[in-house]
N, C-alpha and C. Protein backbone atom coordinates (compact mmCIF):
# COMPACT_ATOMS: atom_id res chain seq x y z
N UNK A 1 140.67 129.36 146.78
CA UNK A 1 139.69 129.41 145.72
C UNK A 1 138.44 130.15 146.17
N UNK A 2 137.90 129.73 147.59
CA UNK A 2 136.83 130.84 147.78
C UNK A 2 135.90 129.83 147.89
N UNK A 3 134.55 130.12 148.81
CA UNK A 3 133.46 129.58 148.57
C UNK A 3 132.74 130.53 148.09
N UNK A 4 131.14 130.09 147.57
CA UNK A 4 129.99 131.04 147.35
C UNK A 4 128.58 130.58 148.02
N UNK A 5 127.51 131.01 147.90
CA UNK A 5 126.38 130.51 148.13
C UNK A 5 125.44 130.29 146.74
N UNK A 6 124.55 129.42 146.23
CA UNK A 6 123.57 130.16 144.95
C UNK A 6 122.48 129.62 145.66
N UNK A 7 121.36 129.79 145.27
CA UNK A 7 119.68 129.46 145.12
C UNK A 7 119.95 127.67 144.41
N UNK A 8 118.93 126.92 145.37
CA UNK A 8 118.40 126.02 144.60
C UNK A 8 117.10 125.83 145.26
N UNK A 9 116.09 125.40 144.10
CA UNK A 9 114.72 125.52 144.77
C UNK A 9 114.48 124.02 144.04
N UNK A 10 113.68 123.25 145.49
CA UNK A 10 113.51 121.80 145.63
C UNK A 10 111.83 121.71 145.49
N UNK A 11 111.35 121.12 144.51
CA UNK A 11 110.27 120.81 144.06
C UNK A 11 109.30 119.53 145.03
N UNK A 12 108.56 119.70 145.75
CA UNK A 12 107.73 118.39 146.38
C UNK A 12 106.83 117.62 144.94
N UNK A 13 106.57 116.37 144.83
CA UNK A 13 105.61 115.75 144.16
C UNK A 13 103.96 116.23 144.27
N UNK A 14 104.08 116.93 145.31
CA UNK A 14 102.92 117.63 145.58
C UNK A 14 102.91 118.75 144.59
N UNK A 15 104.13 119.80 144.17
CA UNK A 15 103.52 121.06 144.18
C UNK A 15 104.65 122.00 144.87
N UNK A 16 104.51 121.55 146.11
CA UNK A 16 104.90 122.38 146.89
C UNK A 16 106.29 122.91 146.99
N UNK A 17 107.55 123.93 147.09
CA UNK A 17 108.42 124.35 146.93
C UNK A 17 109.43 125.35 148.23
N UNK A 18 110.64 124.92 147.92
CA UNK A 18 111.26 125.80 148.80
C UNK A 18 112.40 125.85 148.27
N UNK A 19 112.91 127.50 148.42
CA UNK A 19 114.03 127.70 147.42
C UNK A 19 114.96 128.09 149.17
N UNK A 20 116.18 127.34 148.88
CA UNK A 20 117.48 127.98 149.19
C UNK A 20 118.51 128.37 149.35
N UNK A 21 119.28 129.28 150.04
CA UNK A 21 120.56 129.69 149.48
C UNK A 21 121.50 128.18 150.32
N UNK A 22 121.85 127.65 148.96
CA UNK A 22 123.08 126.77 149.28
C UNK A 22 124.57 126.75 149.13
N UNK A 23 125.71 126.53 150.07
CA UNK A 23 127.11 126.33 149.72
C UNK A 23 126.92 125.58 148.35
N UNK A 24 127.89 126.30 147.79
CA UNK A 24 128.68 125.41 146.22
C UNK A 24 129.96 124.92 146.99
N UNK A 25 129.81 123.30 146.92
CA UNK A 25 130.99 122.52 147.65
C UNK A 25 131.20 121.56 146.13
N UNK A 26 132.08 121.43 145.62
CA UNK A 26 132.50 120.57 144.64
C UNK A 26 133.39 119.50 145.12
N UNK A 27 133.69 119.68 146.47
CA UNK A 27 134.21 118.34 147.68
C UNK A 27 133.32 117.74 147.80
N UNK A 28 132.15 118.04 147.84
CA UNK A 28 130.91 117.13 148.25
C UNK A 28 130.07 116.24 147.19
N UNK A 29 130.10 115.11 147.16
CA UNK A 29 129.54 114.24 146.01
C UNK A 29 128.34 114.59 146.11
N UNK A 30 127.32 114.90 146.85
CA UNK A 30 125.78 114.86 146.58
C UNK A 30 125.56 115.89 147.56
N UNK A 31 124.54 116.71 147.10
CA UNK A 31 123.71 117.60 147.67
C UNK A 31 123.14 116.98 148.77
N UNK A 32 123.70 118.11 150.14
CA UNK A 32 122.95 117.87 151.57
C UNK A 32 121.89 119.00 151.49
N UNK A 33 120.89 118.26 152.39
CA UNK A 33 119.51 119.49 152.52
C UNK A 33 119.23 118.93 153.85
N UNK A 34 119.13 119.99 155.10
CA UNK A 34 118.51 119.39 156.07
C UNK A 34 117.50 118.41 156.00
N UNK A 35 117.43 117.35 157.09
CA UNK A 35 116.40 116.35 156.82
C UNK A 35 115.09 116.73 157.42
N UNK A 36 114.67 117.90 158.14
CA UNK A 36 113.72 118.47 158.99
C UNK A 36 112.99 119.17 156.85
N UNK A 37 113.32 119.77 156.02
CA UNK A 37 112.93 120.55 155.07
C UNK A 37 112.69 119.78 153.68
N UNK A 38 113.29 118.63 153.80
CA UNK A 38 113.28 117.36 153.10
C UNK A 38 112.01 116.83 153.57
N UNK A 39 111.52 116.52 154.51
CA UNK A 39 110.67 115.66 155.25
C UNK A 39 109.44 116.45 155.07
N UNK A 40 109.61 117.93 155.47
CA UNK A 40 108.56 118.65 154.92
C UNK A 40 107.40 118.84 153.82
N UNK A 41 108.72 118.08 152.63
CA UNK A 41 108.41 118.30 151.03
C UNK A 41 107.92 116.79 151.16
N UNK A 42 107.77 116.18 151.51
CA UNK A 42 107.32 114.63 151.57
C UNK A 42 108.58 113.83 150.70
N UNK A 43 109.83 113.98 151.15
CA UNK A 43 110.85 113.90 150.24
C UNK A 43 111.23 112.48 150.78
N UNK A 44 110.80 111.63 150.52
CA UNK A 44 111.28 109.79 151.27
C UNK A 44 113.01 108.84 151.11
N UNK A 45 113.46 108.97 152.04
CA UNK A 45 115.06 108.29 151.34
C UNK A 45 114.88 106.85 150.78
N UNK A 46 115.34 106.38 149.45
CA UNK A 46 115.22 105.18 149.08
C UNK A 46 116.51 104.24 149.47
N UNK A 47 117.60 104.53 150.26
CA UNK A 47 118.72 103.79 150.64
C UNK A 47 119.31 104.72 151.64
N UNK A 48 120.69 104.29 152.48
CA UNK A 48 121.43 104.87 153.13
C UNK A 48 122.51 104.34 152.60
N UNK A 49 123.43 105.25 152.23
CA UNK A 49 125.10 105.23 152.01
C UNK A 49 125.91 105.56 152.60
N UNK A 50 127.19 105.28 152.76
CA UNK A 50 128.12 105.51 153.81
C UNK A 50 129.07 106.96 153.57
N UNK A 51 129.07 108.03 154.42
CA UNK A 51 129.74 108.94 154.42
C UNK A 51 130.56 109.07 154.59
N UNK A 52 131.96 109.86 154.60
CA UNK A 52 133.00 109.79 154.69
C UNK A 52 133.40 111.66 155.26
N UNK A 53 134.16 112.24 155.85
CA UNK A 53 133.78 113.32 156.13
C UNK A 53 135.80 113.64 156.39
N UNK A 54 135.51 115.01 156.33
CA UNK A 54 137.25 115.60 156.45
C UNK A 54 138.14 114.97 157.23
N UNK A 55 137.97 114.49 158.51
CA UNK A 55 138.84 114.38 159.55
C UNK A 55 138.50 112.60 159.52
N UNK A 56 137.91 112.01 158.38
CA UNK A 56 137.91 110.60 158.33
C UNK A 56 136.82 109.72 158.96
N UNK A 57 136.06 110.23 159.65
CA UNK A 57 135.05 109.59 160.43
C UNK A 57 133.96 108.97 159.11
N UNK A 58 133.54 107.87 159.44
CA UNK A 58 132.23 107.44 158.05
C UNK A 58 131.18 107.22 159.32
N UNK A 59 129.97 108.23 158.55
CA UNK A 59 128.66 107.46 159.02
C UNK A 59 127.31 106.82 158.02
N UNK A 60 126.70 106.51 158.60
CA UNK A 60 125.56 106.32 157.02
C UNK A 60 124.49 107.15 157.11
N UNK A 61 124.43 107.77 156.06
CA UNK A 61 122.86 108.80 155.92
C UNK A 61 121.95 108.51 154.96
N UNK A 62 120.77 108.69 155.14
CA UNK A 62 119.50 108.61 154.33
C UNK A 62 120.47 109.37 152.77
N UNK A 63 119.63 108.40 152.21
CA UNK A 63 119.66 109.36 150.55
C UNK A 63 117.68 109.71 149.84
N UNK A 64 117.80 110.28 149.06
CA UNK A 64 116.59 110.49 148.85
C UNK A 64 116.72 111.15 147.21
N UNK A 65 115.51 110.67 146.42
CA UNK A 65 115.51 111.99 145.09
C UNK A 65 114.33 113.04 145.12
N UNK A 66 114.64 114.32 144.75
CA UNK A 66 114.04 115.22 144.75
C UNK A 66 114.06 116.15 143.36
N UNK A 67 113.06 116.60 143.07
CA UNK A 67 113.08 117.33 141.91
C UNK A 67 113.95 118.86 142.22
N UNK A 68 114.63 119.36 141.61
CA UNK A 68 115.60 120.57 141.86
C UNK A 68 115.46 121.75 140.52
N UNK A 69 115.69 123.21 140.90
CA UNK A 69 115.93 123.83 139.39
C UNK A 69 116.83 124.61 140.32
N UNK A 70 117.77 124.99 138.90
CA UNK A 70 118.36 125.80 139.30
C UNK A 70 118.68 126.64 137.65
N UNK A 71 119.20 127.59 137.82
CA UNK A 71 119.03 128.75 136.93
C UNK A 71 118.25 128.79 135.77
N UNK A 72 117.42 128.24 136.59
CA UNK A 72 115.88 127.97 134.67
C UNK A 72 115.84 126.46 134.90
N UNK A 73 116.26 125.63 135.13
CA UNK A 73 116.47 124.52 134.39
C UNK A 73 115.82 123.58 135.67
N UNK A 74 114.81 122.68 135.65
CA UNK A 74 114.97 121.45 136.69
C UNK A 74 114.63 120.21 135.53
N UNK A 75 115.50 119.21 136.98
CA UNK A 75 115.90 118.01 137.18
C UNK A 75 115.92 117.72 138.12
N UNK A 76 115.90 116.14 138.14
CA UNK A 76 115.53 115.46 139.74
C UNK A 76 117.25 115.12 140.36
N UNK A 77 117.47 114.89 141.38
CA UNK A 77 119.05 114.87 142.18
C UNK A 77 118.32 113.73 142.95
N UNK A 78 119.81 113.74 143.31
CA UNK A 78 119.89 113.07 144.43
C UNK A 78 120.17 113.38 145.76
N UNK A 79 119.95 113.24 146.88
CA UNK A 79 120.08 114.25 147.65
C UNK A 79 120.89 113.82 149.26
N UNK A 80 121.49 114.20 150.16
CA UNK A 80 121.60 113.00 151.17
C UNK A 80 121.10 113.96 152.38
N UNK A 81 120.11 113.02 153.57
CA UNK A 81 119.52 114.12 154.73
C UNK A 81 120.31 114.83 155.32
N UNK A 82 120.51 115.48 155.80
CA UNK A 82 121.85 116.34 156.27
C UNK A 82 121.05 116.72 157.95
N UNK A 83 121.93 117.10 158.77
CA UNK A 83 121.52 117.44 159.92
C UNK A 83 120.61 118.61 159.89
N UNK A 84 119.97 118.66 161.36
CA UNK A 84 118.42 119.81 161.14
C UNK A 84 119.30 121.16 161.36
N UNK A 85 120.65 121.28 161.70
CA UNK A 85 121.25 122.14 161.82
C UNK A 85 122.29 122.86 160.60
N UNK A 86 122.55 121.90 159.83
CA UNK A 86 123.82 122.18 159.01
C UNK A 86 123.08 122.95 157.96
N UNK A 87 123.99 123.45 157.23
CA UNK A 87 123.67 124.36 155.99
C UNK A 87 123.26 123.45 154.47
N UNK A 88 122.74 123.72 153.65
CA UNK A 88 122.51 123.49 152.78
C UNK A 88 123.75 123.41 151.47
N UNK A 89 124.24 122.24 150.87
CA UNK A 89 124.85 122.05 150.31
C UNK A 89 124.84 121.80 149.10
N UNK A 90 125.15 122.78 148.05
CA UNK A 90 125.33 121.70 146.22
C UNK A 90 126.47 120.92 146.25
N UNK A 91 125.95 119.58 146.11
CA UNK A 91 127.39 118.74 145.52
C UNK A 91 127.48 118.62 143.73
N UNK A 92 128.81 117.65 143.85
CA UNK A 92 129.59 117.58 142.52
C UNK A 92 127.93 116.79 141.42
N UNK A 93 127.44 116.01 142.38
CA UNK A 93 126.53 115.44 141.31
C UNK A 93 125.61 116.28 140.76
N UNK A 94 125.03 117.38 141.76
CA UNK A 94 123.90 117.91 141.50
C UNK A 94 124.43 118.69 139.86
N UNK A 95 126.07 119.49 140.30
CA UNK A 95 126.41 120.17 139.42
C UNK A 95 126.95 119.41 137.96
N UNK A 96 126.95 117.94 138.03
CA UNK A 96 127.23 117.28 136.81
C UNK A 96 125.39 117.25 136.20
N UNK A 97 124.53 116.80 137.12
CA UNK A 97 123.41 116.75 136.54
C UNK A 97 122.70 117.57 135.81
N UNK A 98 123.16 119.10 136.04
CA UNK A 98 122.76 120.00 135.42
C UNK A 98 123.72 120.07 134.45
N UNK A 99 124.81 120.28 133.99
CA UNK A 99 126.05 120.43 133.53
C UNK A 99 126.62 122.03 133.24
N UNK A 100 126.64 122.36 135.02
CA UNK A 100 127.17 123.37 135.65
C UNK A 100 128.55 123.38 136.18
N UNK A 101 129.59 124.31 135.69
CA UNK A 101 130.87 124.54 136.17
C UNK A 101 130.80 125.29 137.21
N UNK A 102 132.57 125.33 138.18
CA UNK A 102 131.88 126.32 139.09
C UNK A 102 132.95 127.71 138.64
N UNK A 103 132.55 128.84 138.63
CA UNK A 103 133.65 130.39 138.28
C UNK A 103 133.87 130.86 139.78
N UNK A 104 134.70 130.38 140.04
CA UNK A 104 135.10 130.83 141.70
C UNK A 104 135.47 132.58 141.56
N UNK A 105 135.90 132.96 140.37
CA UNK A 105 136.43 134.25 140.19
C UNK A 105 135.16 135.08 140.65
N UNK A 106 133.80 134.85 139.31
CA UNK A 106 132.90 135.22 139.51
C UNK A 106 131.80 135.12 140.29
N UNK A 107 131.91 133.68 141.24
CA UNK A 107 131.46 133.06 142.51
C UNK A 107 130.01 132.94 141.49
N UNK A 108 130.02 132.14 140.34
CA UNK A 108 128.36 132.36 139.63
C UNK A 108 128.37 130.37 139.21
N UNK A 109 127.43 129.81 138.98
CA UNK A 109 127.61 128.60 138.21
C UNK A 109 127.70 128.75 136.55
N UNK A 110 128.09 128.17 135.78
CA UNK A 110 128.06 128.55 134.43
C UNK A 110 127.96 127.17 133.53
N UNK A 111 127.08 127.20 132.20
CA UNK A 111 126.83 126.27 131.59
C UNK A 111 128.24 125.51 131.21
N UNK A 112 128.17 124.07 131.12
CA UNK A 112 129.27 123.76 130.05
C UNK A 112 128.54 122.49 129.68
N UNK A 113 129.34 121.61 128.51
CA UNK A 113 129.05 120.84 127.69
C UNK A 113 129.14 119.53 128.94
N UNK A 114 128.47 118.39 127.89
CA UNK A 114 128.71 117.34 128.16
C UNK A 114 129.64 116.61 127.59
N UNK A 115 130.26 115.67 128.08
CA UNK A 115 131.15 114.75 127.48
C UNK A 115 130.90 113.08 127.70
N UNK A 116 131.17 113.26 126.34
CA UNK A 116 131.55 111.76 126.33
C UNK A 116 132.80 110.97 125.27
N UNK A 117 133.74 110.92 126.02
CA UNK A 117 135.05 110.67 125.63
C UNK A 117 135.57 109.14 125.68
């Protein structure tokens, strides 16, 4: 199927902002953001949840909410700290919260509806 990268730019309560290029992972339930760029934005975790990762290992990581936009549009996510090393991740929630599909063809996000069935 392909991966891609897009822009998401994370809003501080301050003001303050940082946009970046993140993996589109739709394996991943919640958007990772290093916790060093999180911490920056005065971004505070309100719980830790338990992770679960490819090869089976679970650990627990900070969660946190942060205000987010992405192609015009913000809303607040949810977010989980991610290592000061790892890459920046969109998960499945961020992309339900917006109600963004993913076009692997066109490697772009694209609007779709909501449901309620």
């Amino acid at each position: 199927m392909g991966t891609f990268f897009h822009s998401i730019r994370l809003i501080a309560a301050s003001g303050a902002a940082e946009t970046l290029d993140a993996l589109v992972d739709t394996g991943a339930m919640f958007t990772t953001i290093p916790a060093p760029i999180l911490e920056r934005l005065g971004v505070r975790p309100f719980d830790t949840v338990p992770v679960r990762f490819a090869n089976g290992q679970t650990e627990q990581w900070a969660i946190g909410q942060v205000e987010a936009e992405l192609n015009g549009q913000r809303r607040p996510i949810l977010c989980l700290f991610g290592s000061p090393d790892a890459p920046p991740i969109i998960g499945a929630h961020t992309l339900e919260a917006f109600l963004l599909a993913v076009d692997p063809v066109e490697q772009r996000l694209a609007p779709k509806e909501a449901f309620l069935m």
